[in-house]
Protein backbone atom coordinates (compact mmCIF):
# COMPACT_ATOMS: atom_id res chain seq x y z
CA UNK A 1 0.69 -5.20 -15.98
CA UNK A 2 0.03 -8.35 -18.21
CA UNK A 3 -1.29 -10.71 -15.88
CA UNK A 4 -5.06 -11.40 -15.87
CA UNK A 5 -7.08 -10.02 -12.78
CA UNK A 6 -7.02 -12.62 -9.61
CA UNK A 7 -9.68 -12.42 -7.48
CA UNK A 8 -9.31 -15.16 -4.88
CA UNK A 9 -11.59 -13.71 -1.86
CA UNK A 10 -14.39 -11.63 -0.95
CA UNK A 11 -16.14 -10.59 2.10
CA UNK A 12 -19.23 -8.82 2.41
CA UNK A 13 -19.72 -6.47 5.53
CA UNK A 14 -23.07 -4.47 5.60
CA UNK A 15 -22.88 -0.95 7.45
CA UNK A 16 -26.40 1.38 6.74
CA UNK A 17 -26.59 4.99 7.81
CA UNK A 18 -30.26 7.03 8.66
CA UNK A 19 -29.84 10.65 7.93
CA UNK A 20 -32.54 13.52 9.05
CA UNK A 21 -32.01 16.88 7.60
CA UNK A 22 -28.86 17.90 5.39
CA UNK A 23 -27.26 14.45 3.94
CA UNK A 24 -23.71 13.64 5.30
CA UNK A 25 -21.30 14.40 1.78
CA UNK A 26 -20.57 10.66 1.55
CA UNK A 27 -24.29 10.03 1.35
CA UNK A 28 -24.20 12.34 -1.67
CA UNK A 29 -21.97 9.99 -3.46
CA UNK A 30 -23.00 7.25 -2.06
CA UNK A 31 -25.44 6.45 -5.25
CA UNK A 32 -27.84 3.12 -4.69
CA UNK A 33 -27.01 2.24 -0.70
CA UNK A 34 -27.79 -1.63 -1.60
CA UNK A 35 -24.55 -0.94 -4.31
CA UNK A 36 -22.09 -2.82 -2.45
CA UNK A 37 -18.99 -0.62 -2.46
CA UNK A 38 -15.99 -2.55 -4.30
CA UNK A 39 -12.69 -2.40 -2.86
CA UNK A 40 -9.84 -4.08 -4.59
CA UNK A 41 -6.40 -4.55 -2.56
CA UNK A 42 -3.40 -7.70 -2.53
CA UNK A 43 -3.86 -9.56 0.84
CA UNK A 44 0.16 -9.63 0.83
CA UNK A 45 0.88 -6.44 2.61
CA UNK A 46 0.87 -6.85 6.45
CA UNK A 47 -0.08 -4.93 8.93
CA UNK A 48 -2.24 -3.31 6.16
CA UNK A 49 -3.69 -5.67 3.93
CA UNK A 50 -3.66 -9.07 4.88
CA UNK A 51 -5.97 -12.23 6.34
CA UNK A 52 -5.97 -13.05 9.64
CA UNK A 53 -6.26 -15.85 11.51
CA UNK A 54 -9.42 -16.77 10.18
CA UNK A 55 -8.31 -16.61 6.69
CA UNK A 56 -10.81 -13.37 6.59
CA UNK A 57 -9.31 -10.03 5.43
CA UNK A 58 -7.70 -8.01 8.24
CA UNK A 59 -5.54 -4.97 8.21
CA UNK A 60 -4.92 -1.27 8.75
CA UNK A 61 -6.80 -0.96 4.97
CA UNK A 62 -9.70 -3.70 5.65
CA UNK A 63 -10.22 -1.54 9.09
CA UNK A 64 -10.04 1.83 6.26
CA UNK A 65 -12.77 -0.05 3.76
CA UNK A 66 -14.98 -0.98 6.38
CA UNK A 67 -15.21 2.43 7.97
CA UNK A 68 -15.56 3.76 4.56
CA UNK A 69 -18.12 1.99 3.27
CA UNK A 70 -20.08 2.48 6.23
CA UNK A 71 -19.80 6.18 5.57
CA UNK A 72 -20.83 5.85 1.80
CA UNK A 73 -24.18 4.05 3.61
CA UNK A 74 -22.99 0.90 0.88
CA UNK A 75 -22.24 -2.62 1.56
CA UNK A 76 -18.39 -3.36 1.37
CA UNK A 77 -16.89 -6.05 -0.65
CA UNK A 78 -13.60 -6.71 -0.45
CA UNK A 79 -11.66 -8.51 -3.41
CA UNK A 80 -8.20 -9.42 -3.30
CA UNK A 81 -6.44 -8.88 -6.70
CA UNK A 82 -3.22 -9.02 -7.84
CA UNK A 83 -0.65 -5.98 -7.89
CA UNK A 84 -0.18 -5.77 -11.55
CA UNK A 85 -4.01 -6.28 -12.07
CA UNK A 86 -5.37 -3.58 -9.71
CA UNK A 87 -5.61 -0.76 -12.14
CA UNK A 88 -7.32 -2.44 -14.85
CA UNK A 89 -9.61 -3.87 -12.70
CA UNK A 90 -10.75 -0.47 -11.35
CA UNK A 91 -10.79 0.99 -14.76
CA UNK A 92 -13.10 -2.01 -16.19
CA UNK A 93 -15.33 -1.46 -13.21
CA UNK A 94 -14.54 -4.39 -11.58
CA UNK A 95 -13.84 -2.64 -8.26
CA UNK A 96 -15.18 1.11 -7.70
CA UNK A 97 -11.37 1.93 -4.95
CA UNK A 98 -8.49 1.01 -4.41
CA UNK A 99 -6.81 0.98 -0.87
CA UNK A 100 -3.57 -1.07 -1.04
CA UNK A 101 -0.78 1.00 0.50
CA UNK A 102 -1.11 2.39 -3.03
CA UNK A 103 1.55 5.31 -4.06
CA UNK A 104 0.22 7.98 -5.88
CA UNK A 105 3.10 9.09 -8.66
CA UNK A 106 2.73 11.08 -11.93
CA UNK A 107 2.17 7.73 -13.96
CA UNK A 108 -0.27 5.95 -12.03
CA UNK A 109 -2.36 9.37 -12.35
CA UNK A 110 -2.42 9.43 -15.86
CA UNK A 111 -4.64 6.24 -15.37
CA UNK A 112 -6.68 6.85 -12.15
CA UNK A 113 -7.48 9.51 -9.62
CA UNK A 114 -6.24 9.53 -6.56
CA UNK A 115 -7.41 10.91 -2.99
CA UNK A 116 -5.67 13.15 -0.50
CA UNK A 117 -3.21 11.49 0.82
CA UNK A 118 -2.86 9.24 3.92
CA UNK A 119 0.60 7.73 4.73
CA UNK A 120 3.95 9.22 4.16
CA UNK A 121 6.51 6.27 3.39
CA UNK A 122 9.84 5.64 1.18
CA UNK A 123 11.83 3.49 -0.43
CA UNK A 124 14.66 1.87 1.59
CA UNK A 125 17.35 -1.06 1.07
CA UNK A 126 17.06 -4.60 2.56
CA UNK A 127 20.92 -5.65 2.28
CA UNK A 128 23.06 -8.40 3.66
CA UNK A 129 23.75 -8.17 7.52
CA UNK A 130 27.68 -7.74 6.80
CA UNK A 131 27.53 -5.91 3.47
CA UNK A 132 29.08 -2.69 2.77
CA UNK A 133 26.52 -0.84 1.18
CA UNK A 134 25.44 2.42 3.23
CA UNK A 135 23.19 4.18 0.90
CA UNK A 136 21.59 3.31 -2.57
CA UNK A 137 24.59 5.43 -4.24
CA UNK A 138 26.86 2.73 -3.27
CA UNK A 139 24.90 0.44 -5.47
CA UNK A 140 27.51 -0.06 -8.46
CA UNK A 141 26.24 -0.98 -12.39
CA UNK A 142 28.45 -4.37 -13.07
CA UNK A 143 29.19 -4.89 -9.30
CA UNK A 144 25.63 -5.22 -7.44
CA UNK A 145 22.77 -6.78 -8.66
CA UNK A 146 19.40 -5.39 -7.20
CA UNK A 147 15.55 -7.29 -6.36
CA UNK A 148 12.99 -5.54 -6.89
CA UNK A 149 8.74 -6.14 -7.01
CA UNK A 150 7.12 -5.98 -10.22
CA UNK A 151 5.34 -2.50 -11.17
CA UNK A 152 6.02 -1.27 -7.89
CA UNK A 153 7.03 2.06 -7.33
CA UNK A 154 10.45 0.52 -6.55
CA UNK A 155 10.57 -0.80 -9.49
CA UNK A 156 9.95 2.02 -11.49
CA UNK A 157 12.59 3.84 -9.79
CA UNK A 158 15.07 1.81 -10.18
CA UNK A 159 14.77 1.75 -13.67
CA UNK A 160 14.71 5.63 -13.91
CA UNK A 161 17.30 6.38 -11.34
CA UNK A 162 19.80 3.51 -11.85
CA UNK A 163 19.06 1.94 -15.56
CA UNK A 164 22.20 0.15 -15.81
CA UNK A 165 22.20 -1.95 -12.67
CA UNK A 166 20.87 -5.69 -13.18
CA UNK A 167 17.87 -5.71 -11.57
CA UNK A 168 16.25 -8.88 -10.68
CA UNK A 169 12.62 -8.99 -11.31
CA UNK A 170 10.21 -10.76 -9.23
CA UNK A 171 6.48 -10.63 -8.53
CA UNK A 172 6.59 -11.62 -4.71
CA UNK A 173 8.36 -9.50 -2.22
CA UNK A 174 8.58 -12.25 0.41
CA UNK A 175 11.15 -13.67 -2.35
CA UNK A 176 12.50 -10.56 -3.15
CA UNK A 177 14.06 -10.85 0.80
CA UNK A 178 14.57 -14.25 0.02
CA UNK A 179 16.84 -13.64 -2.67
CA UNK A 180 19.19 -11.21 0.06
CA UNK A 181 19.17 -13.78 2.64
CA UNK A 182 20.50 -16.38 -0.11
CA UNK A 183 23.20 -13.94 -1.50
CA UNK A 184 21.48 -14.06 -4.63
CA UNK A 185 21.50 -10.36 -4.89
CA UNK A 186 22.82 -7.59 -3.34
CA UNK A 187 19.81 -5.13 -2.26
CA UNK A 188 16.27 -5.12 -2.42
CA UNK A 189 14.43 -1.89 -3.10
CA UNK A 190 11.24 -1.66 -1.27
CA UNK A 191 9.16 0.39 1.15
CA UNK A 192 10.09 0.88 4.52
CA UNK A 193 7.85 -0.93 6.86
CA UNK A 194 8.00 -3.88 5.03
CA UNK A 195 12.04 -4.09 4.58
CA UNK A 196 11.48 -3.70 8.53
CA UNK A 197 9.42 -6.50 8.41
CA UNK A 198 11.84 -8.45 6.44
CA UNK A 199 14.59 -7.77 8.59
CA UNK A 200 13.09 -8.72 12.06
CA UNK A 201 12.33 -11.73 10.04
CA UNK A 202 15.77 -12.51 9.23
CA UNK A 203 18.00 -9.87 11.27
CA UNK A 204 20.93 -12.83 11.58
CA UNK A 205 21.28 -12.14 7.92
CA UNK A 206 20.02 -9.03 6.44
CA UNK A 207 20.20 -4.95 7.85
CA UNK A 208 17.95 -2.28 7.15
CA UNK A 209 18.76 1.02 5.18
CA UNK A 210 15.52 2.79 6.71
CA UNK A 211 16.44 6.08 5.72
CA UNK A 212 14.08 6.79 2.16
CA UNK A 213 15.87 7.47 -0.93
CA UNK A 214 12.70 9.12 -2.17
CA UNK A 215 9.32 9.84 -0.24
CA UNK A 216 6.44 8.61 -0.96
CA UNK A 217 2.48 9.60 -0.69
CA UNK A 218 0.08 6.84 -0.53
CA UNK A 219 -3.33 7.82 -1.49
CA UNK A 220 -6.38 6.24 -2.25
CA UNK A 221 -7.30 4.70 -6.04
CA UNK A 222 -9.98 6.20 -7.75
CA UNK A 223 -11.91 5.71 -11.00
CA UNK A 224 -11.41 9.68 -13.36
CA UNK A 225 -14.21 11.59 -13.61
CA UNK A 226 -15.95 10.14 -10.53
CA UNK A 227 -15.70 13.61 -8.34
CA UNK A 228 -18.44 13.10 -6.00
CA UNK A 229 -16.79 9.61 -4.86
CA UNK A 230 -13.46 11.83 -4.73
CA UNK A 231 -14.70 14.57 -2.69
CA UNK A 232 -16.87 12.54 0.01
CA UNK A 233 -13.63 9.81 0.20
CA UNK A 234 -11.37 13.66 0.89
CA UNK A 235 -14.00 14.36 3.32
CA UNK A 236 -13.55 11.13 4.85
CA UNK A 237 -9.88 11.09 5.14
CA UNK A 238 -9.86 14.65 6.78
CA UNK A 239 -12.77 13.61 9.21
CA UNK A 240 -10.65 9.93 9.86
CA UNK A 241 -7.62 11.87 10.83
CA UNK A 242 -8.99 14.38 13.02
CA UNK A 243 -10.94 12.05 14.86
CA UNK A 244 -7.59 10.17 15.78
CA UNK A 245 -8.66 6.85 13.75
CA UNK A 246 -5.10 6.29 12.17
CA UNK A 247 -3.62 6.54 15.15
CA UNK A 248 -5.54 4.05 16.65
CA UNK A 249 -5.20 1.88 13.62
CA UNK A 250 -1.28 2.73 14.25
CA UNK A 251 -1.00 1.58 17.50
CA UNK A 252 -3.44 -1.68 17.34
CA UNK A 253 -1.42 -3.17 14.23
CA UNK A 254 2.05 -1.77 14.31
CA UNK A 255 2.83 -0.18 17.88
CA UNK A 256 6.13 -1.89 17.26
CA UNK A 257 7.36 -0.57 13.71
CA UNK A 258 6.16 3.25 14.48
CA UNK A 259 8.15 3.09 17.65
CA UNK A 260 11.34 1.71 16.42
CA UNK A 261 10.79 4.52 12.98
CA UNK A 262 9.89 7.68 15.46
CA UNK A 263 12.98 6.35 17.73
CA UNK A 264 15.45 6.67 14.66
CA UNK A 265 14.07 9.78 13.23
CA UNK A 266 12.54 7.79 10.07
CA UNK A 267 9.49 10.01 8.44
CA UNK A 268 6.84 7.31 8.29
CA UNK A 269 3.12 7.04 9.00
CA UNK A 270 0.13 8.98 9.00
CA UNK A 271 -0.48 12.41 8.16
């Protein structure tokens, strides 16, 4: 993470609850209700985060943040920022959450809280249509050379799990793919609904390994110590998912990907 924070958009979206009698717990944490509530996320994710359109912020997460906030009784504001400046930003106060199809692992909590979690995903392989890698244990130190995103959980992984391969280093994913389609590399480690993506983009040259090589829980970013904001965004989650809200999410931005995942057995989505 040594790029400076990039903030390149905001939108404002006002949402004010009236309570009578015993306060709703995300009014409790709620604090001052003019507060807008600060959510960073990288508009380079679709279907999650992403702009639409309209160049405005759209997504499964925007759709998240916006029900959110309105729960909190706070104003949302939605700033996109960079990947490898998302934690610092929420730990200088420059955003109070993250929701950016964020993973929770060991490392990321030494430096943030984290929510209950949301989404089940993985990491998966985008390779060349005719190559003969099956699985990521067919990925060979002086043979293969691998693409992966900066600071993402792929990243980290690779380094752990296969430190000799030559990994190739970029900050975009889109030319992470890019890099498989030219034959630059060999693989590109990444999660699963966007190597999907990738390969319906480009399925004369490139095939999915959907199948995760490790499982992943994305959760919600949180500043430490903040436990009220912890427990009423829990409470939120829970009440979300009950109420059939990421299902509907589901089907109105990716009816397509969750069908073609539940139709090869493929653990995915939300739980």
């Amino acid at each position: 993470m040594t790029r400076p924070l990039l903030v390149s958009a905001s939108i404002f979206a006002s949402a004010l609850l009236v309570s009578c009698g015993k306060p709703d717990p995300g009014e409790a944490a709620a604090g001052d209700s003019a507060k807008p509530f600060v959510v960073g996320m990288e508009m380079a994710y679709p279907p999650f985060e992403m702009r639409g359109t309209d160049n405005q912020p759209d997504g499964i997460s925007v759709r998240m943040a916006e029900d959110l906030a309105a729960r909190l009784g706070r104003p949302l504001e939605i700033r996109d920022v960079e990947w490898d400046g998302i934690i610092p930003a929420l730990q200088s106060g420059k955003i109070d959450a993250i929701i950016s199809s964020m993973t929770r692992t060991p490392e990321r909590e030494q430096a943030i809280a984290f929510s209950d979690g949301y989404v089940t995903n993985g990491l998966c392989l985008l390779v060349a249509k005719d190559s003969a890698i099956q699985t990521a244990a067919d990925l060979k130190p002086g043979v293969h050379k691998v693409a992966v995103k900066l600071a993402t959980t792929g990243h980290q992984w690779a380094r752990a799990e296969m430190p000799a391969l030559q990994l190739v280093t970029l900050d975009n994913a889109a030319n992470c793919a890019m890099e498989v389609v030219q034959g630059k590399v060999d693989a590109f480690i990444y999660d699963q609904i966007s190597i999907y993506q990738f390969w319906k983009k480009f399925e004369n040259e490139t095939r999915p390994i959907l199948h995760p090589v490790r499982e992943e829980t994305w959760a919600i970013g949180l500043r430490k110590g903040e436990d009220d904001l912890r427990d009423a965004v829990n409470a939120f989650l829970a009440d979300y998912r009950a109420k059939g809200k990421f299902d509907e999410l589901a089907q109105r931005y990716m009816a397509e990907p969750k069908a073609t995942f539940e139709k090869m057995g493929v653990p995915f989505l939300f739980h």
